[in-house]
N, C-alpha and C. Protein backbone atom coordinates (compact mmCIF):
# COMPACT_ATOMS: atom_id res chain seq x y z
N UNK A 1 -5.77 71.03 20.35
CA UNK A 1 -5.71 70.10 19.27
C UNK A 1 -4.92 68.86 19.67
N UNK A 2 -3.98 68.86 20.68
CA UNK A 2 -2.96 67.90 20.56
C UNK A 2 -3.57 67.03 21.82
N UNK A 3 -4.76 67.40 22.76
CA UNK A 3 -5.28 66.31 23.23
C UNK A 3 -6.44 65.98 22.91
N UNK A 4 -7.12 66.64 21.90
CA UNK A 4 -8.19 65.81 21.18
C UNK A 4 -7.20 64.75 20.25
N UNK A 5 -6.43 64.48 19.90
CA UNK A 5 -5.58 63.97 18.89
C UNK A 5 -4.86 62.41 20.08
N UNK A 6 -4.74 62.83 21.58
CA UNK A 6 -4.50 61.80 22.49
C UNK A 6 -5.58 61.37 22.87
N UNK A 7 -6.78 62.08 23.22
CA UNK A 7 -8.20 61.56 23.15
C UNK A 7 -8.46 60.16 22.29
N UNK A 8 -8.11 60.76 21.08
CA UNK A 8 -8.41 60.05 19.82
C UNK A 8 -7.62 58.68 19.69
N UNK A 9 -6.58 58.87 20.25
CA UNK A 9 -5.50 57.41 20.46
C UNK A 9 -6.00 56.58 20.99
N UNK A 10 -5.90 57.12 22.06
CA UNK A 10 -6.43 56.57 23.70
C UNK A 10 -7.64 55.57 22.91
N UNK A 11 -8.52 56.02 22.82
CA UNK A 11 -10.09 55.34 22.49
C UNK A 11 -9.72 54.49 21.09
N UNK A 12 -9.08 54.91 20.65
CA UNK A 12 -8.91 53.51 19.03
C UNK A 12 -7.76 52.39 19.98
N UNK A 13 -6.90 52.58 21.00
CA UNK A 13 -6.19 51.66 21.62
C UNK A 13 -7.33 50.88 22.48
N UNK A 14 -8.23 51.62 23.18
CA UNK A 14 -9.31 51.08 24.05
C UNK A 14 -10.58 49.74 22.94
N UNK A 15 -10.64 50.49 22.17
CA UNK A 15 -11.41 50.01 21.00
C UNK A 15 -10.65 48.48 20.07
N UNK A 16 -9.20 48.64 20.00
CA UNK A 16 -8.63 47.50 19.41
C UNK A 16 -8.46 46.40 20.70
N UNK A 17 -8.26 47.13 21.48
CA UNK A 17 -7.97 46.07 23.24
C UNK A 17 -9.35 45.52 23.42
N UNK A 18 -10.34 45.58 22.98
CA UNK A 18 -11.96 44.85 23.61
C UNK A 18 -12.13 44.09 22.56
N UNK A 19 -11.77 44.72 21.16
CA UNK A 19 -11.69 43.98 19.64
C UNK A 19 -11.41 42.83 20.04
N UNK A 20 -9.93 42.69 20.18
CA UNK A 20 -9.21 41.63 20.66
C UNK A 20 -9.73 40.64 21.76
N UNK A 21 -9.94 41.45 22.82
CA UNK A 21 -10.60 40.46 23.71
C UNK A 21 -11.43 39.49 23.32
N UNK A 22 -12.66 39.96 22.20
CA UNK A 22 -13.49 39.73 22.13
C UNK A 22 -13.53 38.48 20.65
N UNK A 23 -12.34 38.62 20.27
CA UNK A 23 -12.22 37.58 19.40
C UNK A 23 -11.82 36.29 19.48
N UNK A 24 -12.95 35.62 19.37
CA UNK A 24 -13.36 34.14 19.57
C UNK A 24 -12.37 33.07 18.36
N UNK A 25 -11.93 33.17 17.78
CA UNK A 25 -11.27 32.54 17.04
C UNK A 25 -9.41 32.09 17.08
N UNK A 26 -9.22 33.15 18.86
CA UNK A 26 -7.84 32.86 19.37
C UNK A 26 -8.00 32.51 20.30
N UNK A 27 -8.03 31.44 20.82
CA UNK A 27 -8.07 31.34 22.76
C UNK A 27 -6.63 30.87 23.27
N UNK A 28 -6.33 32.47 24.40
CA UNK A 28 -5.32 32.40 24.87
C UNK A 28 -5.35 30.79 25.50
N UNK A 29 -5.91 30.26 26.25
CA UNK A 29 -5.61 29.31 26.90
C UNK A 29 -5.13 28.24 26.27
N UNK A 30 -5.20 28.28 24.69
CA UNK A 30 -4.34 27.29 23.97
C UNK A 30 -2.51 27.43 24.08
N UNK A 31 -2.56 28.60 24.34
CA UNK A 31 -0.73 28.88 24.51
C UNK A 31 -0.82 28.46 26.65
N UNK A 32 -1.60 28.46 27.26
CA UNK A 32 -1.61 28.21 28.87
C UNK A 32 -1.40 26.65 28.81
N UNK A 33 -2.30 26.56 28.41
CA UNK A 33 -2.41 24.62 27.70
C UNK A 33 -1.43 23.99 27.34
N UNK A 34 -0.51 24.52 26.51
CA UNK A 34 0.45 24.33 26.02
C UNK A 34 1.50 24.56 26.57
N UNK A 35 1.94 25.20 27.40
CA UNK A 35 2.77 25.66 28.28
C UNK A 35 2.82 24.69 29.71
N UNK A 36 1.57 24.59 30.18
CA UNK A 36 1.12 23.68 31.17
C UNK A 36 1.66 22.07 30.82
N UNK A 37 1.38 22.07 29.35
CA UNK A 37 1.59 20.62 29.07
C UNK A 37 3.22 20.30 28.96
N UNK A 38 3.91 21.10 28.96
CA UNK A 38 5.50 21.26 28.75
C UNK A 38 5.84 20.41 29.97
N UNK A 39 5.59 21.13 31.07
CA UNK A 39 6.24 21.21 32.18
C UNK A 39 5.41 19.29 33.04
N UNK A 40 4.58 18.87 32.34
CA UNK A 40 4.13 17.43 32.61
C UNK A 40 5.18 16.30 32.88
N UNK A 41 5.25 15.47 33.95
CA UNK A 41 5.60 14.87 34.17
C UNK A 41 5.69 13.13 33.67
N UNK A 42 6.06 12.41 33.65
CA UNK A 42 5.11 10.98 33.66
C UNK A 42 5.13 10.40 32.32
N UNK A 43 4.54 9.20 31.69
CA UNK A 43 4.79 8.78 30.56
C UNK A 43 3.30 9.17 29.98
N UNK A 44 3.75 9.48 28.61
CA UNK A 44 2.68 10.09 27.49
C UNK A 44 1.97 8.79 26.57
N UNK A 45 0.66 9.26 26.74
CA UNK A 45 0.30 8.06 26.26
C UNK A 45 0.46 8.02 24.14
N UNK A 46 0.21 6.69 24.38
CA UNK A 46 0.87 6.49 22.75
C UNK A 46 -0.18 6.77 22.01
N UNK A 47 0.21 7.08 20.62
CA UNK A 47 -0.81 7.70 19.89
C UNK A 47 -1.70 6.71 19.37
N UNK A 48 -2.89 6.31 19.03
CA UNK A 48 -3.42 5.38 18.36
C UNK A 48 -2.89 5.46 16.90
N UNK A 49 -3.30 4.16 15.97
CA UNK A 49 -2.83 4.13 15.28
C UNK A 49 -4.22 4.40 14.17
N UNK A 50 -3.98 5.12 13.03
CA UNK A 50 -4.66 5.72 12.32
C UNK A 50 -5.63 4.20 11.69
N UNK A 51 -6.84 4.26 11.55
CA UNK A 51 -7.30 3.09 11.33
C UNK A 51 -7.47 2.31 9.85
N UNK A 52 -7.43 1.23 9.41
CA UNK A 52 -7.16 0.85 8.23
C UNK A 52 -8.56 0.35 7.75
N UNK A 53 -9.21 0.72 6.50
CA UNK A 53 -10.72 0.07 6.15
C UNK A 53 -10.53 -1.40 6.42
N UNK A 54 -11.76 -1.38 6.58
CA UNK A 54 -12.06 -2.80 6.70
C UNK A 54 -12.15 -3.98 5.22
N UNK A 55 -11.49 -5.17 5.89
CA UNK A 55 -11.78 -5.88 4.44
C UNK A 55 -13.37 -6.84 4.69
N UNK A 56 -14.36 -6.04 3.24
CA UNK A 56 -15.37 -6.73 3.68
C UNK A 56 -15.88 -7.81 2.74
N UNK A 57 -17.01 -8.84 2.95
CA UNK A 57 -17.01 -9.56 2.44
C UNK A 57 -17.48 -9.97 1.31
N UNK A 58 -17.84 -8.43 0.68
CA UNK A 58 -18.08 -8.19 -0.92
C UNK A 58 -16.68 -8.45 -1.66
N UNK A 59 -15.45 -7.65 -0.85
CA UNK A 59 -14.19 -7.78 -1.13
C UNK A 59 -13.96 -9.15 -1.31
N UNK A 60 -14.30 -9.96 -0.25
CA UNK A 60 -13.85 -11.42 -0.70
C UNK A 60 -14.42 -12.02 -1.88
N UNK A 61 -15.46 -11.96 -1.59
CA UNK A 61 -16.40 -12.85 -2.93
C UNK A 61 -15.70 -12.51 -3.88
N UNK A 62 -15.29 -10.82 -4.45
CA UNK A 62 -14.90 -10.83 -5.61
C UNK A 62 -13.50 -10.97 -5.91
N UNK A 63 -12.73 -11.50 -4.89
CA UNK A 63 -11.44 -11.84 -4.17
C UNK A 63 -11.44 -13.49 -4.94
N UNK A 64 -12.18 -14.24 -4.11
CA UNK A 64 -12.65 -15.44 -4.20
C UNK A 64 -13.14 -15.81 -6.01
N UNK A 65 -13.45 -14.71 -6.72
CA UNK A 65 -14.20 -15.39 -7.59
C UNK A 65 -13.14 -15.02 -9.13
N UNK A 66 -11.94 -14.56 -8.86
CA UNK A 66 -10.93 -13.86 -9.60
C UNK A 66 -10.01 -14.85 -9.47
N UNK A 67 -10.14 -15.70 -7.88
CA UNK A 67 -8.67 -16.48 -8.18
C UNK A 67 -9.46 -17.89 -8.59
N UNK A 68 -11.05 -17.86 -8.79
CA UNK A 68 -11.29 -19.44 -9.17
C UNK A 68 -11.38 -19.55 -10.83
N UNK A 69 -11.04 -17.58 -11.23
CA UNK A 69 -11.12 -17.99 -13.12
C UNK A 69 -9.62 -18.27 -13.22
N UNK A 70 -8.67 -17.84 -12.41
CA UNK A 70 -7.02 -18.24 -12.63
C UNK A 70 -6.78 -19.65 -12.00
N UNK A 71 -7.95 -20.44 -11.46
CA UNK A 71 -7.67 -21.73 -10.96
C UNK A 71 -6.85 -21.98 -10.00
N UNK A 72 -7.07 -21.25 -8.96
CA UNK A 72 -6.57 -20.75 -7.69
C UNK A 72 -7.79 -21.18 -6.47
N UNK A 73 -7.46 -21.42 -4.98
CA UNK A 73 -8.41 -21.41 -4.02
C UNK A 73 -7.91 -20.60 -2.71
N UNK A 74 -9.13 -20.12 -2.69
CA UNK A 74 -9.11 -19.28 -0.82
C UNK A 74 -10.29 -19.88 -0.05
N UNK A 75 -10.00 -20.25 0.99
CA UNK A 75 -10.71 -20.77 1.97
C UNK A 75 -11.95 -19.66 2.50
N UNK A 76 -12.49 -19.92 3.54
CA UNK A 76 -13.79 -19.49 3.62
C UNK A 76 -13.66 -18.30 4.08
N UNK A 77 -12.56 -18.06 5.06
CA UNK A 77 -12.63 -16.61 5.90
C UNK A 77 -12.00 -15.44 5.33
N UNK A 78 -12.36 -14.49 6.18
CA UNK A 78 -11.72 -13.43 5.21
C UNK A 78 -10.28 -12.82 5.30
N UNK A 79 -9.94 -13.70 6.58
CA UNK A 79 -8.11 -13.73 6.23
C UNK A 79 -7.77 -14.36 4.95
N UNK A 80 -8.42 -15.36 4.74
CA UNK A 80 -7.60 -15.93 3.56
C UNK A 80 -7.93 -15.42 1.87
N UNK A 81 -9.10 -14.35 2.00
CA UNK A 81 -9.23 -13.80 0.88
C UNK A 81 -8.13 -12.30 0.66
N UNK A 82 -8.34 -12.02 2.12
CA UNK A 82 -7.39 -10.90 2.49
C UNK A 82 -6.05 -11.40 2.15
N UNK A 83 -5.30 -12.49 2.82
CA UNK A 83 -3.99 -12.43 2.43
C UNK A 83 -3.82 -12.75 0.93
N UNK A 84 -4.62 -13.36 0.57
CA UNK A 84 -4.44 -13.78 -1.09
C UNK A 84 -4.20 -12.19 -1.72
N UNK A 85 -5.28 -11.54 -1.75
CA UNK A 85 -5.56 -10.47 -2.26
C UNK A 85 -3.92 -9.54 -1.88
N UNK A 86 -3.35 -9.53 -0.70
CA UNK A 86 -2.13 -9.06 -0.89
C UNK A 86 -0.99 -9.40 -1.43
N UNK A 87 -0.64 -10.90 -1.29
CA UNK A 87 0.27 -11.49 -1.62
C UNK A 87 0.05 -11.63 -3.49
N UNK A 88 -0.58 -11.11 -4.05
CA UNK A 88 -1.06 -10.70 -5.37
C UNK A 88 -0.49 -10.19 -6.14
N UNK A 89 -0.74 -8.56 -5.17
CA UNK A 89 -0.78 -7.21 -5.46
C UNK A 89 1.14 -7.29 -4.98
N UNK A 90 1.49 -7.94 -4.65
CA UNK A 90 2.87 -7.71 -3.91
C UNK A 90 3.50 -8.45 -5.11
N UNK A 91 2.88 -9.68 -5.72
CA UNK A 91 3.59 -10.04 -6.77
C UNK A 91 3.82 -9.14 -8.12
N UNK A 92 2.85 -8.76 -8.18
CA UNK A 92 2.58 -8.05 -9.35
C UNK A 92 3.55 -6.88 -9.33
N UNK A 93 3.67 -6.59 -8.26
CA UNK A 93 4.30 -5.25 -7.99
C UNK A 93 6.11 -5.49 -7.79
N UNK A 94 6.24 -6.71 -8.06
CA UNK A 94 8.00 -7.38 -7.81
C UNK A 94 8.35 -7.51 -8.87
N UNK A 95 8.91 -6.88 -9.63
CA UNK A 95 9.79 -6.92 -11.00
C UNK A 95 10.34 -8.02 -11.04
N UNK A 96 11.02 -9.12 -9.63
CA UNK A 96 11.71 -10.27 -9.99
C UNK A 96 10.77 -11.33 -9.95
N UNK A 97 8.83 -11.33 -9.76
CA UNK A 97 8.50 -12.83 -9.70
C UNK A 97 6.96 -12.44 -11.20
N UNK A 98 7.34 -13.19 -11.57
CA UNK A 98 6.58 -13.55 -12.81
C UNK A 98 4.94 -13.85 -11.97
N UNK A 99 3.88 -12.78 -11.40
CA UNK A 99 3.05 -13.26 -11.01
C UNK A 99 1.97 -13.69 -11.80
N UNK A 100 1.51 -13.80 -12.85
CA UNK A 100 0.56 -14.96 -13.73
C UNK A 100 1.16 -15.82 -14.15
N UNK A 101 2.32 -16.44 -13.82
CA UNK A 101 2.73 -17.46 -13.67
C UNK A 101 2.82 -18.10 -12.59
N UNK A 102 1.98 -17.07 -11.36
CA UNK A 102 2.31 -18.12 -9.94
C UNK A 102 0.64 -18.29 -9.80
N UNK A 103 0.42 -19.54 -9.21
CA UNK A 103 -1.01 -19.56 -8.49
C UNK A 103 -0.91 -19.50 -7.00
N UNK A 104 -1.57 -18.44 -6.50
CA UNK A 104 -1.61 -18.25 -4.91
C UNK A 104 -2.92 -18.90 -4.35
N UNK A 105 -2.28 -20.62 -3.93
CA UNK A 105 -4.09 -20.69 -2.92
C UNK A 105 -3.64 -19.62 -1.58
N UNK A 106 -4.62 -20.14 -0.92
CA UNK A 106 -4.81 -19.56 0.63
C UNK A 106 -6.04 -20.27 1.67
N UNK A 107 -5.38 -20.97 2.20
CA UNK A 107 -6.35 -21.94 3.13
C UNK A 107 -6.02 -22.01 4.44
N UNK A 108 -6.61 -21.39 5.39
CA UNK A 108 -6.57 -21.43 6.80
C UNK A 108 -5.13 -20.47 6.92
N UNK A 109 -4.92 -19.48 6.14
CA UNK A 109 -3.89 -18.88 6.33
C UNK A 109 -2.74 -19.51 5.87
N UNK A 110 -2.60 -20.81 5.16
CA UNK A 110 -1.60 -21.25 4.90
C UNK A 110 -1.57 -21.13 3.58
N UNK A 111 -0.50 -21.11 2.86
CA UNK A 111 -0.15 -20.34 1.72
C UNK A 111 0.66 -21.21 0.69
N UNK A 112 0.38 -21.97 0.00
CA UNK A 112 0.56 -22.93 -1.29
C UNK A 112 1.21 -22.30 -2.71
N UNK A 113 2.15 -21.97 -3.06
CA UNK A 113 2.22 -21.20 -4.17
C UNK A 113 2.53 -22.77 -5.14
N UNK A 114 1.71 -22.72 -6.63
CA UNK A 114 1.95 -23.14 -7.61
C UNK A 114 2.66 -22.48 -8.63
N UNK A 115 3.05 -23.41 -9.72
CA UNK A 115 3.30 -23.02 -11.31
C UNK A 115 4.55 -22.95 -11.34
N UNK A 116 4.82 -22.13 -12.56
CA UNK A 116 6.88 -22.11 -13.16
C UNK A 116 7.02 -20.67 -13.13
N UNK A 117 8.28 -20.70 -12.75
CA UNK A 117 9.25 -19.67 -13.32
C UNK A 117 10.45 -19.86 -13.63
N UNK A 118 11.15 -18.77 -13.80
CA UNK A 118 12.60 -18.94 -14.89
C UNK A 118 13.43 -19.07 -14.05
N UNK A 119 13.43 -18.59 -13.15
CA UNK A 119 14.98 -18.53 -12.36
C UNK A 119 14.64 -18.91 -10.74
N UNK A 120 15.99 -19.71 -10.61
CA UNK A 120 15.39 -20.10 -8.76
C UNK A 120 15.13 -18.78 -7.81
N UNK A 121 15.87 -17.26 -8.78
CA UNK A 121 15.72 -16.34 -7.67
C UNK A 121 14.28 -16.01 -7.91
N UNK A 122 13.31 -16.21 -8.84
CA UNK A 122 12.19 -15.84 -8.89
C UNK A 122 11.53 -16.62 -7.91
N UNK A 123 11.70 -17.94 -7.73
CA UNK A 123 11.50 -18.80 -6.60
C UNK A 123 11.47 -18.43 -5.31
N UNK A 124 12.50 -17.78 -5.08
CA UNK A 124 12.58 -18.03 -3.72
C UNK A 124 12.35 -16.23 -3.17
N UNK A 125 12.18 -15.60 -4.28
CA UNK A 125 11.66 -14.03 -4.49
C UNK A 125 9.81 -14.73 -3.75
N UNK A 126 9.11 -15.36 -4.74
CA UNK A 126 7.86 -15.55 -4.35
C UNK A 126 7.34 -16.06 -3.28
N UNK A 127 8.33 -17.13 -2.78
CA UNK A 127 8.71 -17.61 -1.46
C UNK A 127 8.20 -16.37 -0.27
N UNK A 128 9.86 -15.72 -0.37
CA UNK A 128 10.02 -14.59 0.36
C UNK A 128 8.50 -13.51 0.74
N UNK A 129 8.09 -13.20 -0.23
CA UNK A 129 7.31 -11.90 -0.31
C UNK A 129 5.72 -12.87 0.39
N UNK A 130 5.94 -14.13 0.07
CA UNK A 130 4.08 -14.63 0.71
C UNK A 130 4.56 -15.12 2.17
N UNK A 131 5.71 -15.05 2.67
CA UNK A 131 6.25 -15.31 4.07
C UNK A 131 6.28 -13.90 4.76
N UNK A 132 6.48 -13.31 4.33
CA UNK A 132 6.39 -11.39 4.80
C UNK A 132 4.92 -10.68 4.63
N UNK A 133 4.14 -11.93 4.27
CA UNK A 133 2.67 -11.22 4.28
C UNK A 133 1.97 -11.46 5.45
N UNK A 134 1.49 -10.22 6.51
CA UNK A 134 0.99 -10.36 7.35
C UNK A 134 -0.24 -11.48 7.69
N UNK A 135 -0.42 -12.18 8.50
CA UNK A 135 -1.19 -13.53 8.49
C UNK A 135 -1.12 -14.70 8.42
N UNK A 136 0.19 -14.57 7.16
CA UNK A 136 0.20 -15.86 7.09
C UNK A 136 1.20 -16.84 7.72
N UNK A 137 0.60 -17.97 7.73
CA UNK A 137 1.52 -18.87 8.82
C UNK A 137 2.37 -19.88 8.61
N UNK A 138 2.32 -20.52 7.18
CA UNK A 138 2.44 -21.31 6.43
C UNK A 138 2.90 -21.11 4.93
N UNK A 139 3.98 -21.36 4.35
CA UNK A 139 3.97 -21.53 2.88
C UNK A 139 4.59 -22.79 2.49
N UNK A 140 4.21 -23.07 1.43
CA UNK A 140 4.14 -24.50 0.70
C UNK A 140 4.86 -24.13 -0.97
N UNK A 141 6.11 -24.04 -1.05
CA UNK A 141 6.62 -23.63 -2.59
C UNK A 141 6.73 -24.48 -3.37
N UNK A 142 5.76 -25.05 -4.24
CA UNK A 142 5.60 -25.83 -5.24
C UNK A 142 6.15 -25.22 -6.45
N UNK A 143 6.61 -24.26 -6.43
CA UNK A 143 7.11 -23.80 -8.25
C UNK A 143 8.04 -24.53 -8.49
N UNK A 144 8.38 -24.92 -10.01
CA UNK A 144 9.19 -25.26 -10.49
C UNK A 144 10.09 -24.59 -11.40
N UNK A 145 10.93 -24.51 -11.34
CA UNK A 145 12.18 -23.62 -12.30
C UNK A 145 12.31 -24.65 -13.91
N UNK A 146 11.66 -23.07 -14.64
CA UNK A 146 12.15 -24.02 -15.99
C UNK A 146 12.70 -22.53 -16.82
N UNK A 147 13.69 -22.51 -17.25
CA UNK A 147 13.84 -21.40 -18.02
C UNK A 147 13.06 -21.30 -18.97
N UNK A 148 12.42 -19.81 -19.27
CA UNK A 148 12.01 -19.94 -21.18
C UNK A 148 12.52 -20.03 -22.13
N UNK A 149 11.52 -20.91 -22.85
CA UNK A 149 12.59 -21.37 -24.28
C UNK A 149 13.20 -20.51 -24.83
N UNK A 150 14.50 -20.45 -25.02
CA UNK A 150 14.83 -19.15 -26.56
C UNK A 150 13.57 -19.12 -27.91
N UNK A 151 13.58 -18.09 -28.14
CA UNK A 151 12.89 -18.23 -29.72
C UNK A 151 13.67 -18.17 -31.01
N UNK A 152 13.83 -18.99 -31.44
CA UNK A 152 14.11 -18.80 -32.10
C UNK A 152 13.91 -18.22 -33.89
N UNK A 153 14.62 -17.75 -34.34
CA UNK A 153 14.64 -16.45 -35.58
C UNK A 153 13.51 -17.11 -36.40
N UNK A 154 12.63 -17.13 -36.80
CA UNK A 154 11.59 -17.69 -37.81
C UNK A 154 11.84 -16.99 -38.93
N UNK A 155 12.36 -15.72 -38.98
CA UNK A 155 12.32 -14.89 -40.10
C UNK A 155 13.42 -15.34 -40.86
N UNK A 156 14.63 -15.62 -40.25
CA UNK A 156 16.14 -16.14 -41.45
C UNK A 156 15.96 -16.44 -41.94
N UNK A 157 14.89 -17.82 -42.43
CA UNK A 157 14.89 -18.42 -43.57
C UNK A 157 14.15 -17.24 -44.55
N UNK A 158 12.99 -16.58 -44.42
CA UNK A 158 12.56 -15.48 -44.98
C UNK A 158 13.54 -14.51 -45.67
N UNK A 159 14.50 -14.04 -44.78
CA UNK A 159 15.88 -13.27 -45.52
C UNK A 159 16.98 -13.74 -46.52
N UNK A 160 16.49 -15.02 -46.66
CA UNK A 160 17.60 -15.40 -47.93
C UNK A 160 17.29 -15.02 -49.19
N UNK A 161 16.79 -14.25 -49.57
CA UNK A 161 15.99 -14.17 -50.95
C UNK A 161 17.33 -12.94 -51.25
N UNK A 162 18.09 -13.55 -52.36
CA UNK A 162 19.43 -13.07 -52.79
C UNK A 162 19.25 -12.83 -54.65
N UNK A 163 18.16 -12.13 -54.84
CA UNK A 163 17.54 -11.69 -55.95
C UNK A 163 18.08 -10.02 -56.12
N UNK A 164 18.24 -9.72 -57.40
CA UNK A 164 18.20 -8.51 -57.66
C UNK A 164 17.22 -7.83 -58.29
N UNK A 165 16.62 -6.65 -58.07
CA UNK A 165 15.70 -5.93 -58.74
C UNK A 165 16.22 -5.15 -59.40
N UNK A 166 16.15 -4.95 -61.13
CA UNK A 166 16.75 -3.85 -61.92
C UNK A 166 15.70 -2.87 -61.68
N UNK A 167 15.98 -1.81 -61.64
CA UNK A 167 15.30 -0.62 -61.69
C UNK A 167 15.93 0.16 -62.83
């Protein structure tokens, strides 16, 4: 009994050892590979850089045709619909620059900002952020600093009503 029972080992160890062999979904040579690659000498080449969509020229047109209802211009190429289109999205996204209050042209890469804002740091905030936009080569800061008006209370005169209601 006790070597039919080593029999029996023997052949399920023989049986898991060919299993194994035979499984295509581990290849030792990935740990050889890897091991091999340790011990490499020399400089490693650099990784590419993951690639960014393309800006195409449907993008512009409708790039182009957004900043001519805000009375804005971008020149013909598609850098300059491209940088518009960022320097935009960068305003919009800056808590300190009032961007529908700025007009962004974009011509030959050079970069014109119009209109008002409140404070010179919004100024020189809008400045800043279309000078840090890749492309461009040129900015032109035409804004002008005007604070907004206070509003004033329209309702006070409404609150004087110094009447009593008997109930």
């Amino acid at each position: 009994m006790k070597t039919r029972l080593l029999l029996l080992t023997a052949l399920a160890v023989v049986i898991l050892g060919v299993a194994a062999c035979n499984d295509t979904a581990t290849n030792s040579n990935d740990r050889a590979n890897a091991n091999a690659n340790t011990k490499m000498t020399g400089t490693r080449a650099a990784a590419t850089p993951t690639a960014t969509p393309k800006y195409t020229e449907e993008q512009a047109r409708e790039e182009r045709a957004r900043a001519k209802g805000n009375k804005e211009t971008i020149g013909d190429t598609l850098d300059d619909a491209w940088i518009h289109a960022k320097i935009v999205a960068k305003l919009i996204g800056d808590s300190q620059t009032p961007e529908r209050k700025i007009n962004v042209d974009v011509v030959n890469n050079e970069v014109t900002l119009r209109g008002t804002v409140d404070t010179p740091a919004a100024k020189a905030e809008a400045e800043r952020v279309a000078k840090e936009t890749d492309g461009v080569k040129k900015v032109s800061n035409h804004l002008t600093v005007s604070p907004a008006a206070k509003s004033a209370n329209s309702n006070k005169a409404a609150n004087t009503n110094k009447s009593k209601t008997n109930y």
